[in-house]
Each structure stands twice: as C-alpha cells, then as structure tokens.
Protein backbone atom coordinates (compact mmCIF):
# COMPACT_ATOMS: atom_id res chain seq x y z
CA UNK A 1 12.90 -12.71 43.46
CA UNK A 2 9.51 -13.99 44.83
CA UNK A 3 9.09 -12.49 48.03
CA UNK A 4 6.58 -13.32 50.81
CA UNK A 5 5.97 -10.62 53.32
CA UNK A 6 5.17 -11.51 57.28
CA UNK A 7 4.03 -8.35 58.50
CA UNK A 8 1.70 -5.00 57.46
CA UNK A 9 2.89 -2.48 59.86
CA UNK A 10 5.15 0.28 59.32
CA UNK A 11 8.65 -1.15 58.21
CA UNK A 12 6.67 -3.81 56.14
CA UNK A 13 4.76 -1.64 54.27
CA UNK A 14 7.46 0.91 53.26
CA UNK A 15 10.02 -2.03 52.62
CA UNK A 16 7.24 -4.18 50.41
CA UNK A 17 6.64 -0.62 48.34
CA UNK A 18 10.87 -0.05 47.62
CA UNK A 19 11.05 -3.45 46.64
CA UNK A 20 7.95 -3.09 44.05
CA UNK A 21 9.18 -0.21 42.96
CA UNK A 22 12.89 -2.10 42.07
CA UNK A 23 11.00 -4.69 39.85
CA UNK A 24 10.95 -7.47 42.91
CA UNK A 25 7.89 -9.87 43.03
CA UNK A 26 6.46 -9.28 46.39
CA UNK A 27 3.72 -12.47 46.11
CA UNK A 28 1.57 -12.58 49.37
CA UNK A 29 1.09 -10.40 52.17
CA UNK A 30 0.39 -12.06 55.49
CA UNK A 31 -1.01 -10.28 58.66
CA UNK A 32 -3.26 -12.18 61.10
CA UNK A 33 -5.27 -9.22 60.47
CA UNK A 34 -7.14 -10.18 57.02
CA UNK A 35 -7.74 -6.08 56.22
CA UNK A 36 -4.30 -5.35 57.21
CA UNK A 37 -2.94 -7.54 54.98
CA UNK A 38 -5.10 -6.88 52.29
CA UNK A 39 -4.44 -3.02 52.66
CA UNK A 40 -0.72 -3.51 51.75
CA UNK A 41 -1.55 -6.21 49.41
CA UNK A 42 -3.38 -3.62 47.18
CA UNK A 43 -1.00 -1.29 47.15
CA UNK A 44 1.65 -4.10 45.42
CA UNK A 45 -0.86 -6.34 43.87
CA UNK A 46 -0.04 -9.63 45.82
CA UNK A 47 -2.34 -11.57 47.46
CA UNK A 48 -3.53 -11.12 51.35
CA UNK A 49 -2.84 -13.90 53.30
CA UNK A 50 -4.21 -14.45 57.48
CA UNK A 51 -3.41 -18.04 57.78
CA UNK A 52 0.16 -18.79 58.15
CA UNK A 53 -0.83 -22.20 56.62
CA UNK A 54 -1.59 -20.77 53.29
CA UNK A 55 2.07 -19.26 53.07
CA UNK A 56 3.24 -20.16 49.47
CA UNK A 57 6.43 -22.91 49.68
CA UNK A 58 8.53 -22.05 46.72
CA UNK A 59 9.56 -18.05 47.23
CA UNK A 60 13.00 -17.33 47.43
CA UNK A 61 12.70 -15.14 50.21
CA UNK A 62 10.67 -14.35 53.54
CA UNK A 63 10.48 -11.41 55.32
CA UNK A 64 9.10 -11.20 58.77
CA UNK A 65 8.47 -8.15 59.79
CA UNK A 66 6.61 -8.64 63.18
CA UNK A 67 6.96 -7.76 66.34
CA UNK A 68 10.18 -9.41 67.87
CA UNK A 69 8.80 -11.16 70.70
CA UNK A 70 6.29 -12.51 67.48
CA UNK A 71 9.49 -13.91 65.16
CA UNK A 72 10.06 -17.23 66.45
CA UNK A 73 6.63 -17.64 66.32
CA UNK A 74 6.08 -16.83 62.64
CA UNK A 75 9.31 -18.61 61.94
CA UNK A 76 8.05 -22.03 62.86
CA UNK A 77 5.39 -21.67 60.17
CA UNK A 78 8.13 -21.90 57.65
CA UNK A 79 10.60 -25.06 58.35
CA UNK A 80 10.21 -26.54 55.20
CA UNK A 81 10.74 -23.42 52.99
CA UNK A 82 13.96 -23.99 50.39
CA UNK A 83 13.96 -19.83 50.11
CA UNK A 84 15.91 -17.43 52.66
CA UNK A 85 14.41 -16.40 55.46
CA UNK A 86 14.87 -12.88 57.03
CA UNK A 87 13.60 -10.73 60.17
CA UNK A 88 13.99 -7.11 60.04
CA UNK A 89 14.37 -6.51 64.04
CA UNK A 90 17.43 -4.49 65.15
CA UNK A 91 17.81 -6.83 68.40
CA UNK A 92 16.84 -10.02 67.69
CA UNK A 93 19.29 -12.98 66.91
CA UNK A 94 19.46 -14.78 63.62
CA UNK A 95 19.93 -17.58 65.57
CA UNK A 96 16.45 -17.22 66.58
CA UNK A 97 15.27 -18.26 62.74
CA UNK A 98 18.36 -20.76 62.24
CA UNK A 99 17.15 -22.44 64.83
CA UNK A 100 13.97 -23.23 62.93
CA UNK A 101 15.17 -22.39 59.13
CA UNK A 102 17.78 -23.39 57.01
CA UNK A 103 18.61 -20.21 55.13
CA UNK A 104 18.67 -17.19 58.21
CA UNK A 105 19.49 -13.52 57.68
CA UNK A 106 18.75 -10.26 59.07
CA UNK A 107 17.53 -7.31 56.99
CA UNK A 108 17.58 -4.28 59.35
CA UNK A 109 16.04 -1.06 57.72
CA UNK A 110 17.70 1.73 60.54
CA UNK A 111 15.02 4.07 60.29
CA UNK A 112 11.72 4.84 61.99
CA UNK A 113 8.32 4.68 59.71
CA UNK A 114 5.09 5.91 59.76
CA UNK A 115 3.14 5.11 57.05
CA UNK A 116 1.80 8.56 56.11
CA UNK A 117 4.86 9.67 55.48
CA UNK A 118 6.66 8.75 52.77
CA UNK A 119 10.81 8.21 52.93
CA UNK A 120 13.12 7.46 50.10
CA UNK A 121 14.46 3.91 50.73
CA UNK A 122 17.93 4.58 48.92
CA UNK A 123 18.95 6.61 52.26
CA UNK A 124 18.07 4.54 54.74
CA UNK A 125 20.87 2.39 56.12
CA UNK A 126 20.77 -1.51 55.98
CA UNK A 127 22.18 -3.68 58.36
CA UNK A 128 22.41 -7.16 56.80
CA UNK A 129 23.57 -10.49 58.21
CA UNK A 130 22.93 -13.87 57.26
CA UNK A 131 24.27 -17.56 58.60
CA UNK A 132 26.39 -18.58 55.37
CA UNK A 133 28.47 -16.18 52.53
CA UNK A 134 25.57 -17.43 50.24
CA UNK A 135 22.97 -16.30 51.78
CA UNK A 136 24.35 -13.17 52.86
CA UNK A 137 25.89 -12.87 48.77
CA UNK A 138 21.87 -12.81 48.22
CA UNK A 139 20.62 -10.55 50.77
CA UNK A 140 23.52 -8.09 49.48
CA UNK A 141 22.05 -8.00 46.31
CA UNK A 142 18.68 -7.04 46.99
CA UNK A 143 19.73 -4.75 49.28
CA UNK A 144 22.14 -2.85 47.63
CA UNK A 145 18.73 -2.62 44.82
CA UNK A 146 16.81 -0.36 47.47
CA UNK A 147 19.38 1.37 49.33
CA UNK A 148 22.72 2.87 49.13
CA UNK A 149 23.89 2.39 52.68
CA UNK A 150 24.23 -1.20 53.04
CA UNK A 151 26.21 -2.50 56.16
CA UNK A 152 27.12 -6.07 57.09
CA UNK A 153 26.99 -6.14 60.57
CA UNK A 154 26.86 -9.09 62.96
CA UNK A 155 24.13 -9.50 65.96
CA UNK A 156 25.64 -7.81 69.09
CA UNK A 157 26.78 -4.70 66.81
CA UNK A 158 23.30 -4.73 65.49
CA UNK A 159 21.96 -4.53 69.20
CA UNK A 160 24.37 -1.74 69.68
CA UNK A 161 23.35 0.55 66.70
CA UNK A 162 19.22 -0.24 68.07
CA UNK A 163 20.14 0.93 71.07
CA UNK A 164 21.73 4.20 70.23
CA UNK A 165 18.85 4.67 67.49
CA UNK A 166 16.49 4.45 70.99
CA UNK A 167 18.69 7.20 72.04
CA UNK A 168 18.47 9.22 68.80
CA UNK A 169 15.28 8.75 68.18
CA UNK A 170 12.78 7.57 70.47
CA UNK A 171 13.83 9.29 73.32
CA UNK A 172 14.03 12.91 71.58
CA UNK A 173 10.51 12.61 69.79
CA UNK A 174 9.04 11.88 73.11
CA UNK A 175 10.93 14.80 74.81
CA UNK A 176 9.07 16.94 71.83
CA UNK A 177 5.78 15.42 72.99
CA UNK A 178 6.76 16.94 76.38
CA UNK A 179 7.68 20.18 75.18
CA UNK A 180 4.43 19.98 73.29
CA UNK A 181 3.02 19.28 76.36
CA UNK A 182 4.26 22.29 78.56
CA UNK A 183 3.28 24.80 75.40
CA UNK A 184 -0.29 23.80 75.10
CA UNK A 185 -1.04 23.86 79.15
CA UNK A 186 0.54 27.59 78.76
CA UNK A 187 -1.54 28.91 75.52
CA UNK A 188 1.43 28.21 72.75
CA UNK A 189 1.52 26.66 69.85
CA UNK A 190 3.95 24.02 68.89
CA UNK A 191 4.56 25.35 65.58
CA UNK A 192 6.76 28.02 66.95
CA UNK A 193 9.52 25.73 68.30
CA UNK A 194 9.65 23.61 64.99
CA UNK A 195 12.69 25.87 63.56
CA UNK A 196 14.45 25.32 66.46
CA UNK A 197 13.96 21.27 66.36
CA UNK A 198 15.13 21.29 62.73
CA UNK A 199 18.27 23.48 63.39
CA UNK A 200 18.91 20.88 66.29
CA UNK A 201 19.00 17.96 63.93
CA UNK A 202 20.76 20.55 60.95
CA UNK A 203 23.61 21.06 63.24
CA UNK A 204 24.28 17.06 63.58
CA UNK A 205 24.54 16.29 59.93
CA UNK A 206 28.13 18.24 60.00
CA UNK A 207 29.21 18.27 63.72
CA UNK A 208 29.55 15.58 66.26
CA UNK A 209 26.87 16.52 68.96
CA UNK A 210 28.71 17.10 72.10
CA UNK A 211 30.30 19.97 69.58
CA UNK A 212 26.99 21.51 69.30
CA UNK A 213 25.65 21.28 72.61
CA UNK A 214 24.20 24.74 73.81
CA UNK A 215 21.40 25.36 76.63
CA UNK A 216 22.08 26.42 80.58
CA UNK A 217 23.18 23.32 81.27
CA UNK A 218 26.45 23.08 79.24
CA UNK A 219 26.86 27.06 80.36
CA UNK A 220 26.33 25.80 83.94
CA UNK A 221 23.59 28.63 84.19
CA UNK A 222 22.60 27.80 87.84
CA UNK A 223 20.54 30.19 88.20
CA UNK A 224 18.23 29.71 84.74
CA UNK A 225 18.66 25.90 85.54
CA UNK A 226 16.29 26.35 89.58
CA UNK A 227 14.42 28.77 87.70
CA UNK A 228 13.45 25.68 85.17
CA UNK A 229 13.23 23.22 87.99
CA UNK A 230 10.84 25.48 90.14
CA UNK A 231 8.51 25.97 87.32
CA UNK A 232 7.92 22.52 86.92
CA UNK A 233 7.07 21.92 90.87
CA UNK A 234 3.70 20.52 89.38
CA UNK A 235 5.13 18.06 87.03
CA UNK A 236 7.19 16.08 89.10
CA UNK A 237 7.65 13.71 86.64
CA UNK A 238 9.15 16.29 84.11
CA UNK A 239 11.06 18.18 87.09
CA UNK A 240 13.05 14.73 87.68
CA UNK A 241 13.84 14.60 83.67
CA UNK A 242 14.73 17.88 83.12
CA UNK A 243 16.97 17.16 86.15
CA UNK A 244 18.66 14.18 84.98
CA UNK A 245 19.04 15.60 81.57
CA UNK A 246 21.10 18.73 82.97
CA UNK A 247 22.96 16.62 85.48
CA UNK A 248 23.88 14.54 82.40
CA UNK A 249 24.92 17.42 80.21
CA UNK A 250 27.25 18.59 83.04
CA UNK A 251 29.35 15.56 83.37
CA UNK A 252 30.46 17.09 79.39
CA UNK A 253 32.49 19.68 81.64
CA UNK A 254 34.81 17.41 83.63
C-alpha cells in the first residue's frame, strides 16, 4: 500500500517504522514542523512534507496521527482523496473523518510510546473500525501485518478501553513520578523501588488486580495508614491522594 503519514510524534513514528519494516510504502511524512517531519522521513526514506497542500492524491491510505482536537482539521485537507482515511485516537469518532472523507476508519495502536524506546509492534493491541465491510476488510489486512492482537471495536467501546488505559497507565506512571518525588526530597534513590514496580505489573499478567491487591489499605492498617497521612502534612496535595487512594481501596472490603 502507499501510505501517507499525518503526524511525527510518538505513535506516528513507531507505527510508520512497523509498517516499513512489513514491506508497506510509507510515501510522505507530513508535520507542520518541516524537521519533524523530515526526522521520521529519514528513518523510512519518504519524503517530508509541512504543507498539507503538497499531500500526494493517489495513496491508498492516510494516517493521521495528530492530536485529536487537530483531526478534523487535517481531515479537511484530504476531501478529494480516493484512498482510506484513518485516525489513530482512542476517543475520537470516525464520524469525525466521514464527515469530510469518503473512506473513514480508525486504527487505534493501545499502547503508550516514547520514541527512545523501542516496542515490538506484533504485541500491541489494535482497535480497528471503519464506516463500510470494505474498508474495514482493508484496514484488517494491514493490521493483522504488524500486530497479532487485532480487535474490531466500534467508537463508544473504543472510548471505554482509552479510558481504562488512562487508568492503567497514565495515572500509575504519574503516581511513580510522586513516589520519585517523596524519595529524592528524603536522600533515596529511585532505583531501589524499581523491583517492586515490576513485581506490581508481574503480578497482573496472571491475576485479576483486585486479587493482588496488598498495602495497609486493603489490611485496613489504621494505624500505618495516619502514620502515612501525617507525614505528608506538607504536601497537601499528596496527603489528599494518598487519601482518596486508601478510601478507594477500602470500598474492596464491603
């Protein structure tokens, strides 16, 4: 397929390297950022694109990979495309690009990227959807080329799987930024509570997590719990998470 890319942050950038490395033609790279597009264009030999006016007409697919709040925007730039055209955002609509497209879809890695660190693209889930069998017979194809985890899923389940991945993910990296937080101010390094992070995530690859839950909170330690609470009298902020975490934890008891 000849594939134009709208995007050159994270999930474009590790999406446009699987699909090079399955034999797909990714052709242009746009970012309204000229360097930014030309740094992924390197890496896959297509050309860098800033204009959205210079998008090639005759690819068979386009992937926007933008901010959501920037996909109907991008999508305008391509009403007279013949080829399908895709977003890759886990809450917005397809409606939002059928509205301006012929050929829709959605092409939802469920992951989260950085792009110093590689991931292999065969285990990431992807959540396709697309607005006739056709399309979605295409988007199939080439996704079941880069992954083995390829779902069908329609827009509000989509929504529902983003918002539990902002649960499972989001949320718990930025309580280990917090935990990295309360080591450094007391002389301790965060390399010592790594182990116990990856155990964490070891034990929910074969249990269901409310299984696994451990901590004074599930014990309904009290007394460790105020202990907790009082040393974080100067963190506020923190004091009224931890708080709400453990109140959370204990409504696992009733």
């Amino acid at each position: 397929m000849k594939i134009v890319l709208l995007g050159s942050g994270n999930v474009a950038t590790h999406l446009a390297k699987a699909l090079k490395a399955k034999g797909e033609d990714v052709v242009q790279v746009y970012s309204p950022n000229l360097n930014n597009a030309k740094l992924l264009a390197d890496l896959i030999t297509a050309e860098a694109i800033s204009d959205l006016n210079e998008v090639k007409q005759n690819a068979d697919l386009y992937i926007i990979s933008v901010k959501d709040d920037a996909i109907e925007t991008v999508s305008r730039s391509l009403k007279n495309v013949s080829g399908l055209v895709v977003h890759t955002s886990g809450t917005t609509d397809v409606n939002i690009l059928s509205s301006q497209v012929k050929k829709a879809g959605v092409l939802y890695p469920l992951q989260t990227f950085s792009k110093g660190k590689e991931v292999s693209f065969e285990n990431i889930p992807l959540c396709i959807e697309a607005n006739d069998e056709s399309q979605l017979a295409i988007l199939n194809n080439l996704a079941t080329k880069i992954s083995r985890q390829v779902y069908g899923l329609g827009g509000e389940k989509r929504k529902v799987l983003h918002l539990a991945a902002v649960f499972a993910c989001n949320f718990p990296n930025h309580l280990y930024a917090l935990a990295n937080k309360i080591l450094s101010q007391n002389g301790l390094d965060f390399e010592i509570i790594r182990p116990l992070i990856a155990e964490t995530a070891d034990k929910v690859m074969s249990n269901l997590p409310e299984n696994v839950q451990t901590g004074p909170a599930i014990r309904a330690d009290e007394s460790t719990l105020n202990k907790h609470l009082s040393m974080l009298t100067d963190m506020p902020e923190l004091q009224n998470i931890y708080q709400t975490l453990s109140d959370s934890i204990k409504l696992t008891l009733k």
